[in-house]
PDB file of N, CA and C in Angstrom:
ATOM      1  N   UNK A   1       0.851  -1.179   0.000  1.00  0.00           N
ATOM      2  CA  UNK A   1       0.000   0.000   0.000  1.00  0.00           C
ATOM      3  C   UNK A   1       0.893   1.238   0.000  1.00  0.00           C
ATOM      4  N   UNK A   2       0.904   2.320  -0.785  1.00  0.00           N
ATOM      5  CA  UNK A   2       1.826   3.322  -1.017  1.00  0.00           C
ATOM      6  C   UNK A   2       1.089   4.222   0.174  1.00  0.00           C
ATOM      7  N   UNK A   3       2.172   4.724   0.732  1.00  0.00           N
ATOM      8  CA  UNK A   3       2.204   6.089   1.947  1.00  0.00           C
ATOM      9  C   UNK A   3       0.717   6.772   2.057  1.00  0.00           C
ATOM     10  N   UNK A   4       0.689   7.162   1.033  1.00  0.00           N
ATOM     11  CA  UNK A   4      -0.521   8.488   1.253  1.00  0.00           C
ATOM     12  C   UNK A   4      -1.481   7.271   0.993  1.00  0.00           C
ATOM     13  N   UNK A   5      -1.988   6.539   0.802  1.00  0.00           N
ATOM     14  CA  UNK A   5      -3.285   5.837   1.123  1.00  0.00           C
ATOM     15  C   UNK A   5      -3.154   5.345   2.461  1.00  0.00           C
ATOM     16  N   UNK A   6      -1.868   4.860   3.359  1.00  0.00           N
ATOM     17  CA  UNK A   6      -1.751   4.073   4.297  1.00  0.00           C
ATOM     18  C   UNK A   6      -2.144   5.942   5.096  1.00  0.00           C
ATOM     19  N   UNK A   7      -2.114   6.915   5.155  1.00  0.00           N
ATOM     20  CA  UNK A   7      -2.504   8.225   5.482  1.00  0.00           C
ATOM     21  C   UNK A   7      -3.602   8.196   5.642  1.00  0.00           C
ATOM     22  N   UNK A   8      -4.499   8.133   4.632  1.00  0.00           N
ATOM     23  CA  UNK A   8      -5.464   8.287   4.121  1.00  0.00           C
ATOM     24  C   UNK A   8      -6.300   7.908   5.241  1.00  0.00           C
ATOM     25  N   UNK A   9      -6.155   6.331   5.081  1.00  0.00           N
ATOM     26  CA  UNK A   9      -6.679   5.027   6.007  1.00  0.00           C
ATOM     27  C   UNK A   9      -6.573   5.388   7.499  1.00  0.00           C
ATOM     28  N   UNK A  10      -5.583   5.857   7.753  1.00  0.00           N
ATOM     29  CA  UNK A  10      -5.201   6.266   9.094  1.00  0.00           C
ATOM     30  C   UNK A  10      -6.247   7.199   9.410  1.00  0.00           C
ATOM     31  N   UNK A  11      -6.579   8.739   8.783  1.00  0.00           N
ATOM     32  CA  UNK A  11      -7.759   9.469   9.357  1.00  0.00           C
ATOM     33  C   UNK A  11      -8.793   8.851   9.509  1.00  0.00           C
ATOM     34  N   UNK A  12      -9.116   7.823   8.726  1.00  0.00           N
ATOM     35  CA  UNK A  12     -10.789   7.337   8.372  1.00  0.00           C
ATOM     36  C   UNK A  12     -11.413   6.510   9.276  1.00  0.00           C
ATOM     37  N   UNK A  13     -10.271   5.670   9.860  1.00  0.00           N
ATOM     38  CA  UNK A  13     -10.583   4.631  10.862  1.00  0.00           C
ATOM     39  C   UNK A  13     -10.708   4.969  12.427  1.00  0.00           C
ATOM     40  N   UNK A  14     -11.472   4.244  12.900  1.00  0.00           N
ATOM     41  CA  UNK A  14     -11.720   4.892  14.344  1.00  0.00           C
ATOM     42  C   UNK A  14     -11.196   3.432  15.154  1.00  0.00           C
ATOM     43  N   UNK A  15     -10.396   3.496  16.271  1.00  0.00           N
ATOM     44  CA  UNK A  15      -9.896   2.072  16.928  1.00  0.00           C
ATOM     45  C   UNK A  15     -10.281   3.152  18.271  1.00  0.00           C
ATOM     46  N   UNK A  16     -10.726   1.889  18.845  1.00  0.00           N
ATOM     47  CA  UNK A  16     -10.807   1.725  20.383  1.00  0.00           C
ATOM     48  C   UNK A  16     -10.561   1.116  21.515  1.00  0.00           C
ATOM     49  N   UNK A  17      -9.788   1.275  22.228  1.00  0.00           N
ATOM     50  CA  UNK A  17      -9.177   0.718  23.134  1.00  0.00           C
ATOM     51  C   UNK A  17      -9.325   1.123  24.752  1.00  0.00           C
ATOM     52  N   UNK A  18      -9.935   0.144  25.216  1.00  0.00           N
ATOM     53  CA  UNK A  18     -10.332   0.366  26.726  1.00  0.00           C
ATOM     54  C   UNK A  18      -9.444  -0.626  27.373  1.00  0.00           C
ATOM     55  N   UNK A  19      -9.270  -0.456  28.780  1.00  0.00           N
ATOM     56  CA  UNK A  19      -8.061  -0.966  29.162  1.00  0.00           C
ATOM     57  C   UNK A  19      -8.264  -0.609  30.832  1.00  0.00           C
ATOM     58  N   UNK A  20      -8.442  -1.431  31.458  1.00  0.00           N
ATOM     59  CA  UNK A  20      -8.589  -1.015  33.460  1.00  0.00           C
ATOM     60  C   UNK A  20      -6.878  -0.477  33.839  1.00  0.00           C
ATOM     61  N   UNK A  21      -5.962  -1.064  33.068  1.00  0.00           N
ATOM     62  CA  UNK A  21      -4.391  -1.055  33.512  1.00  0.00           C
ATOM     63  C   UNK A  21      -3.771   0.922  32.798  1.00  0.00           C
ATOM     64  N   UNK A  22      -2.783   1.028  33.687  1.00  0.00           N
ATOM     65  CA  UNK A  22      -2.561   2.545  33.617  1.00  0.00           C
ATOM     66  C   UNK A  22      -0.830   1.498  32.583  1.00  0.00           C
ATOM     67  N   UNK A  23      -0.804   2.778  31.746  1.00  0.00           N
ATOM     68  CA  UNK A  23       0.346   2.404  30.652  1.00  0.00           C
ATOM     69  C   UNK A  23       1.125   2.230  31.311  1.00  0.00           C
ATOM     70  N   UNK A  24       1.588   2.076  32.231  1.00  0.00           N
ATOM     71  CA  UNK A  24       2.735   1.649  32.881  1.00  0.00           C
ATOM     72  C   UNK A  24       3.109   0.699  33.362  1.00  0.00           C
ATOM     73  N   UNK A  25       1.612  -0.039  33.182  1.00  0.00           N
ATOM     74  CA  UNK A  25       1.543  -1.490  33.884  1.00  0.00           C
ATOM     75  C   UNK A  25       0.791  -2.359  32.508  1.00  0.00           C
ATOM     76  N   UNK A  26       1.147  -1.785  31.053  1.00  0.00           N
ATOM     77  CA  UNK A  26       1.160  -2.660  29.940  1.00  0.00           C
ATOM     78  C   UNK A  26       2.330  -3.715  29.760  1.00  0.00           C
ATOM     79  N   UNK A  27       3.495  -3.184  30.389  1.00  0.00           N
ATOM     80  CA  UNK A  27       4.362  -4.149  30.279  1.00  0.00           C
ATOM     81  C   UNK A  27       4.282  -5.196  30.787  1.00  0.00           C
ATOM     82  N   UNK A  28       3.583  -5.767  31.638  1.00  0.00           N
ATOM     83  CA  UNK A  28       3.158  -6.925  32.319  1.00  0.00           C
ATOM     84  C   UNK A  28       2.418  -7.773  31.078  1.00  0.00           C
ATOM     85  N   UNK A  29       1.793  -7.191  30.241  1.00  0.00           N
ATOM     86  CA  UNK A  29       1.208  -7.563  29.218  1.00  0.00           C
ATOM     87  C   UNK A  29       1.511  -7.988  28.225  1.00  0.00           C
ATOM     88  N   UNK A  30       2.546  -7.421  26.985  1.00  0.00           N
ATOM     89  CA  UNK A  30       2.936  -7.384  26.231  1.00  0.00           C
ATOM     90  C   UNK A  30       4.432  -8.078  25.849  1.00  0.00           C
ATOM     91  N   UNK A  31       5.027  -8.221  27.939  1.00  0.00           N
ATOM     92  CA  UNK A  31       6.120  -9.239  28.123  1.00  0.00           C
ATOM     93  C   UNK A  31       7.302  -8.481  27.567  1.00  0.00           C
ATOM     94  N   UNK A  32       7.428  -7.328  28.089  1.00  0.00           N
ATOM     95  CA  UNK A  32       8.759  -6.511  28.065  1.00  0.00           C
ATOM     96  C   UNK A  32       8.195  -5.328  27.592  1.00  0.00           C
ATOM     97  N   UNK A  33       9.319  -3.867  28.055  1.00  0.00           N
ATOM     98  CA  UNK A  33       9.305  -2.608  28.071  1.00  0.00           C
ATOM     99  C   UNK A  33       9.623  -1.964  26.855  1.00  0.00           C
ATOM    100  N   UNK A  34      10.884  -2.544  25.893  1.00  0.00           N
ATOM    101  CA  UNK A  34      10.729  -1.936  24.748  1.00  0.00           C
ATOM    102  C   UNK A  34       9.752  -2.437  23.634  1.00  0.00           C
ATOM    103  N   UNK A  35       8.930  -3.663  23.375  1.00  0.00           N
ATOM    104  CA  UNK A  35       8.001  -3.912  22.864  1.00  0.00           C
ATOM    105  C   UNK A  35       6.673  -3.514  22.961  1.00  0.00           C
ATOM    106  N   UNK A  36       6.186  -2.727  24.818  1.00  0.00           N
ATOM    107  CA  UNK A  36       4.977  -2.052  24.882  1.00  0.00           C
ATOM    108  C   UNK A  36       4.885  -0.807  24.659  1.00  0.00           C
ATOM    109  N   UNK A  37       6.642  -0.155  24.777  1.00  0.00           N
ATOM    110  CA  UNK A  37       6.390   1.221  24.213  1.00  0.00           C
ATOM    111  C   UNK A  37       6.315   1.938  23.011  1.00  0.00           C
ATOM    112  N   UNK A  38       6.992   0.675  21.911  1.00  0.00           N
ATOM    113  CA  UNK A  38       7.050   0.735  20.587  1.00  0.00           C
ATOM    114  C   UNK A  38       5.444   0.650  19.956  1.00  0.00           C
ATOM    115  N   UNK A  39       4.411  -0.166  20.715  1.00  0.00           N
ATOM    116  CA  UNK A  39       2.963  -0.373  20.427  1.00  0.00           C
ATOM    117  C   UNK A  39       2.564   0.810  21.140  1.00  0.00           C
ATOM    118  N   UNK A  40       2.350   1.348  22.072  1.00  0.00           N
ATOM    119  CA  UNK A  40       2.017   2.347  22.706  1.00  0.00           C
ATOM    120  C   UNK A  40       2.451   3.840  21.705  1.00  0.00           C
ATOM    121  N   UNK A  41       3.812   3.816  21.335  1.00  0.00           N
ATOM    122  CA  UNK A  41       4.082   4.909  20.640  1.00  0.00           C
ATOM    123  C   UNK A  41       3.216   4.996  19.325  1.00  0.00           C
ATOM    124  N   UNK A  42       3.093   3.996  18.415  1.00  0.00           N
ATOM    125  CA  UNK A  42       2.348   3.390  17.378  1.00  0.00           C
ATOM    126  C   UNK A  42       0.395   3.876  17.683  1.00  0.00           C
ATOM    127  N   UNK A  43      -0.042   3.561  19.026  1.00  0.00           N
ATOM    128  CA  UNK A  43      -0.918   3.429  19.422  1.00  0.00           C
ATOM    129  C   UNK A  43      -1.633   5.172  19.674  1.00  0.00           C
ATOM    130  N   UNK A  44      -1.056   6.133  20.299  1.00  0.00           N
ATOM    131  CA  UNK A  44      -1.263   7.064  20.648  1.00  0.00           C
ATOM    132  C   UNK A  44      -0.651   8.138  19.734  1.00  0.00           C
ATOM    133  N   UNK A  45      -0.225   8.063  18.296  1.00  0.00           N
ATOM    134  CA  UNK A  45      -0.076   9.058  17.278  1.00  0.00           C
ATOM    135  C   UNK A  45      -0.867   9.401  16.972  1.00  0.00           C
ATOM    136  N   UNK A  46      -1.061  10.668  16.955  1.00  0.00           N
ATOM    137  CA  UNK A  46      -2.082  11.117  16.338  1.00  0.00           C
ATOM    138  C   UNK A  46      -3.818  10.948  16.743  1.00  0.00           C
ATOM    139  N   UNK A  47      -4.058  10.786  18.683  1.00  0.00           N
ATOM    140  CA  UNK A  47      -5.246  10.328  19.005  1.00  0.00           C
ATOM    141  C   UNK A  47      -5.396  10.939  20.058  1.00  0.00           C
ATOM    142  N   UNK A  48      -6.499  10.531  20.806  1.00  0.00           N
ATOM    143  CA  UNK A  48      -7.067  11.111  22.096  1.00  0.00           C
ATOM    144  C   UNK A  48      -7.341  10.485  22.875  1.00  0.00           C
ATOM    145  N   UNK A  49      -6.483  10.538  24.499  1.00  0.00           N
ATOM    146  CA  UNK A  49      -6.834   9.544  25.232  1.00  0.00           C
ATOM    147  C   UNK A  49      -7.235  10.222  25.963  1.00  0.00           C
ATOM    148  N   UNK A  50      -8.770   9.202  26.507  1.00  0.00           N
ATOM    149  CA  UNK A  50      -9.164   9.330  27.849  1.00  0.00           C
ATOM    150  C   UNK A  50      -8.845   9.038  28.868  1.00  0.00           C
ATOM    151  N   UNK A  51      -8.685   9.417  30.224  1.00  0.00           N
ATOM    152  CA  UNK A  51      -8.270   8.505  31.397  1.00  0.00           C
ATOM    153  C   UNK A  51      -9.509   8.682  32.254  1.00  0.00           C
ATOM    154  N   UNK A  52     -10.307   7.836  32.903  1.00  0.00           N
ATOM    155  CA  UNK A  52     -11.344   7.548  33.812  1.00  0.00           C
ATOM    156  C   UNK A  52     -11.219   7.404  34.710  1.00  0.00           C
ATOM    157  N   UNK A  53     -10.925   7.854  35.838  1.00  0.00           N
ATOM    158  CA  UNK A  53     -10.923   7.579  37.204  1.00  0.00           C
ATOM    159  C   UNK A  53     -11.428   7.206  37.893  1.00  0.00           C
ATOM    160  N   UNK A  54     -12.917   7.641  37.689  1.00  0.00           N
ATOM    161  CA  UNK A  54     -13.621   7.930  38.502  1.00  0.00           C
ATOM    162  C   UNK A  54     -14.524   6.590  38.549  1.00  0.00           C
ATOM    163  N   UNK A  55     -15.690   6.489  39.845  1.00  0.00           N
ATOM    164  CA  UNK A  55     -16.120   4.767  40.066  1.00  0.00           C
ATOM    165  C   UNK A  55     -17.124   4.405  38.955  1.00  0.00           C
ATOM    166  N   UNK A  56     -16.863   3.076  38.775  1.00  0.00           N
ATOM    167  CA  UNK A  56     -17.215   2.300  37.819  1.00  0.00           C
ATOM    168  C   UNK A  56     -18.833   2.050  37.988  1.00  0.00           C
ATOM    169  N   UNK A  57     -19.390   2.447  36.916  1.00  0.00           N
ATOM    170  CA  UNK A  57     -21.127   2.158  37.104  1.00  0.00           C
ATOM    171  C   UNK A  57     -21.467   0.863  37.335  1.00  0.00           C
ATOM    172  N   UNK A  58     -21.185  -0.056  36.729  1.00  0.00           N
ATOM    173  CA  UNK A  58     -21.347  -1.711  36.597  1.00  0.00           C
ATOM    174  C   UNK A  58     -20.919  -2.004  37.843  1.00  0.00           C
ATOM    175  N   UNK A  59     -19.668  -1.790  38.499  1.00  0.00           N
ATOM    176  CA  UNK A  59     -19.814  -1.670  39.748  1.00  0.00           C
ATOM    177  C   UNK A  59     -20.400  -1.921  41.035  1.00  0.00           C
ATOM    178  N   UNK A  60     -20.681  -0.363  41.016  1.00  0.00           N
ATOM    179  CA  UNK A  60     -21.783  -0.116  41.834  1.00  0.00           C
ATOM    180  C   UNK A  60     -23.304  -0.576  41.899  1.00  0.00           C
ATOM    181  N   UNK A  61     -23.480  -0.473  40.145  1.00  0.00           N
ATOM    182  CA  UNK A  61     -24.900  -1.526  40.345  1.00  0.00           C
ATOM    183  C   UNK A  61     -24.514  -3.168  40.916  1.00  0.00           C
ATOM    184  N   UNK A  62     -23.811  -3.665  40.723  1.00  0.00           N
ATOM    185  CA  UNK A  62     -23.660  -4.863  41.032  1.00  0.00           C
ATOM    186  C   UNK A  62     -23.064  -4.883  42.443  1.00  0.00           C
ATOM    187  N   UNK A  63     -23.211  -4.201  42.838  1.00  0.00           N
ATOM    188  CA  UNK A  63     -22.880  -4.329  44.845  1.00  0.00           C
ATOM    189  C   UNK A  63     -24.178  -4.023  44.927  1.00  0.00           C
ATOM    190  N   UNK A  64     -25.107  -3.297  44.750  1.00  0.00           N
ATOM    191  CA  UNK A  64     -26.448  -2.682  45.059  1.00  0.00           C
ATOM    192  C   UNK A  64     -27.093  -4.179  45.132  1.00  0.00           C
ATOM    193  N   UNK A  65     -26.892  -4.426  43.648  1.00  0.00           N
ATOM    194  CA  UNK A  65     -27.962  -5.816  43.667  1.00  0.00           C
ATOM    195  C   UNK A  65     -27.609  -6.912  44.333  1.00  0.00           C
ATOM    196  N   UNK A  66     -26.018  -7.118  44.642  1.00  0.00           N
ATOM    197  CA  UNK A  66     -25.264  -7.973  45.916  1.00  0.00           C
ATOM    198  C   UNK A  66     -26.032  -7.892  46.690  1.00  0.00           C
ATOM    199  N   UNK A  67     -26.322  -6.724  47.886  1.00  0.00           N
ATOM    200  CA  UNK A  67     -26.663  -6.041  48.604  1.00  0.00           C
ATOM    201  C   UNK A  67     -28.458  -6.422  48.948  1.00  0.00           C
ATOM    202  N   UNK A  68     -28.878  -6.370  47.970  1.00  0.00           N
ATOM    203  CA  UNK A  68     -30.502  -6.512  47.793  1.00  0.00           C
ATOM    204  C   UNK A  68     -30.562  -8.143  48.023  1.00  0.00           C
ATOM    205  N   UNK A  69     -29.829  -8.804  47.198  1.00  0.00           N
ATOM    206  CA  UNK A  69     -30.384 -10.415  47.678  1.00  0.00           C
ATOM    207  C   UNK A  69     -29.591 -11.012  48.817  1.00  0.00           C
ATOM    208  N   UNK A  70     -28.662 -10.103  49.309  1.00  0.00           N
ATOM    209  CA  UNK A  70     -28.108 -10.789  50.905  1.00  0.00           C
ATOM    210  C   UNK A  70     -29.236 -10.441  51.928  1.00  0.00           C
ATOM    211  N   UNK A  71     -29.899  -9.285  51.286  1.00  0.00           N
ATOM    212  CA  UNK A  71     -30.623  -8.356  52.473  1.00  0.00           C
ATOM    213  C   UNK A  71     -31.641  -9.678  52.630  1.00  0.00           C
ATOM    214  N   UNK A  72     -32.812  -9.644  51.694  1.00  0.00           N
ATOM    215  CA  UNK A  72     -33.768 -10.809  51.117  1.00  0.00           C
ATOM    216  C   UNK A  72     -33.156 -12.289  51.784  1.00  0.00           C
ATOM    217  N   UNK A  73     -32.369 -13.010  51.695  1.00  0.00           N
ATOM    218  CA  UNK A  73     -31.617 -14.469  52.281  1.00  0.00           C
ATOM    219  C   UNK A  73     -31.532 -14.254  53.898  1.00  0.00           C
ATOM    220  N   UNK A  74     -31.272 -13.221  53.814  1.00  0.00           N
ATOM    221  CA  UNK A  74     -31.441 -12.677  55.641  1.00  0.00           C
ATOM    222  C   UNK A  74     -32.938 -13.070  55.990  1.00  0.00           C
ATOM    223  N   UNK A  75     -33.487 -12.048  55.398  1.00  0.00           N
ATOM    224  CA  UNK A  75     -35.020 -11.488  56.129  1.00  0.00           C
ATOM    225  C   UNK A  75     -35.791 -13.021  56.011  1.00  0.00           C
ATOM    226  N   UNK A  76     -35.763 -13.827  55.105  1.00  0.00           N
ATOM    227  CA  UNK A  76     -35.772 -14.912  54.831  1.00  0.00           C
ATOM    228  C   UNK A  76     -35.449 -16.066  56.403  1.00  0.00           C
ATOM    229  N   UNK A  77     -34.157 -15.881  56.815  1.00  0.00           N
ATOM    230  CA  UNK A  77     -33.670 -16.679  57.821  1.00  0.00           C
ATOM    231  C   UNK A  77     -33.867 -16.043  59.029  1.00  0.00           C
ATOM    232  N   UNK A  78     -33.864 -15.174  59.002  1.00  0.00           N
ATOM    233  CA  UNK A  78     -34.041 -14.020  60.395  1.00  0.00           C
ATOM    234  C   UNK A  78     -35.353 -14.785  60.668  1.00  0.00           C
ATOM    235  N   UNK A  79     -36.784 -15.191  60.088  1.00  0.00           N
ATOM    236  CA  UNK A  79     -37.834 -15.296  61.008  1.00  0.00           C
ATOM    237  C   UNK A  79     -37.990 -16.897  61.113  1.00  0.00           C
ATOM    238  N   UNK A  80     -38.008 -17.247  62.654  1.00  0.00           N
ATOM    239  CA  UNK A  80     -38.228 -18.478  62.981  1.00  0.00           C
ATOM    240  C   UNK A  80     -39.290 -19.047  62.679  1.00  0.00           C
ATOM    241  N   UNK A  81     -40.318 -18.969  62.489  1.00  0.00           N
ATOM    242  CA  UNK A  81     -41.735 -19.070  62.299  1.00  0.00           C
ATOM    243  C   UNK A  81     -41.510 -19.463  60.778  1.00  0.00           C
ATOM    244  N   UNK A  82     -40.598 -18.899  60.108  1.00  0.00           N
ATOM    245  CA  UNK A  82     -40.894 -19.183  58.654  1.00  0.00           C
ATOM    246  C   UNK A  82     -40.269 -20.133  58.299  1.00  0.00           C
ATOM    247  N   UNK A  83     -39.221 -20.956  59.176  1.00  0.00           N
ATOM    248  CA  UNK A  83     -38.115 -21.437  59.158  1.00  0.00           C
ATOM    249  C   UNK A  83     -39.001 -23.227  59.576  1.00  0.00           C
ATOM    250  N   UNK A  84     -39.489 -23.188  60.482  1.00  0.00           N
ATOM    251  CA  UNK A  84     -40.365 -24.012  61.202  1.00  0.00           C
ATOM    252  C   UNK A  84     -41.386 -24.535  60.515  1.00  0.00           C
ATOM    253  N   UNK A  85     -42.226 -23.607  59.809  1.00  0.00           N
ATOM    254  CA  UNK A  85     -43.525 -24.153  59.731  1.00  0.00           C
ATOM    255  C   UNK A  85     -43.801 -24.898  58.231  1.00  0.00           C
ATOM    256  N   UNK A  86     -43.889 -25.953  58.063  1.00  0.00           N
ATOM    257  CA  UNK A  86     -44.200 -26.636  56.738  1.00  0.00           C
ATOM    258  C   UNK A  86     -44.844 -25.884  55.876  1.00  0.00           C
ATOM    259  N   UNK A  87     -44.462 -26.185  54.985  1.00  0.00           N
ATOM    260  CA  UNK A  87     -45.235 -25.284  53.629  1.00  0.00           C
ATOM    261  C   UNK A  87     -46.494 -26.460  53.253  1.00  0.00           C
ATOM    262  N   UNK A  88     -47.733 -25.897  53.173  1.00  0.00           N
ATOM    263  CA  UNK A  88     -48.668 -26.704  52.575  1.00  0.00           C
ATOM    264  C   UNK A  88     -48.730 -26.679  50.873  1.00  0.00           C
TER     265      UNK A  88
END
């Protein structure tokens, strides 16, 4: 593919890359330091990175709903009466 189309291609395409690990801890990944920075350098020409800090939605819903059926398995065992009495 000659230069200015491999250009070309380059504006047109959109890549996305999400990632929980901070670039510094790609090398654990990729199995050495000059091979993740050579992809990393490759990776971040010419782009825009986000960094997210902040808490994770999926998360938090999923402790909520943790939360809701421990509560329920409790209230469940908490009453003796319910625990005891045969179900007809």
């Amino acid at each position: 593919m000659p230069p200015e189309n491999s250009v070309r291609l380059q504006r047109q395409v959109l890549t996305l890359i999400a990632s929980n690990l901070a670039f510094g801890d790609w090398g654990q990944v990729f199995q050495g330091e000059r091979i993740t920075a050579a992809l990393l350098d490759r990776l971040t020409h010419r782009c825009h990175i986000f960094e997210m800090n902040g808490e994770s939605y999926r998360f938090r819903e999923s402790v909520k709903t943790r939360k809701k059926t421990n509560a329920a398995g409790q209230a469940k065992t908490a009453d003796p009466k319910a625990a005891s009495t045969p179900k007809v």
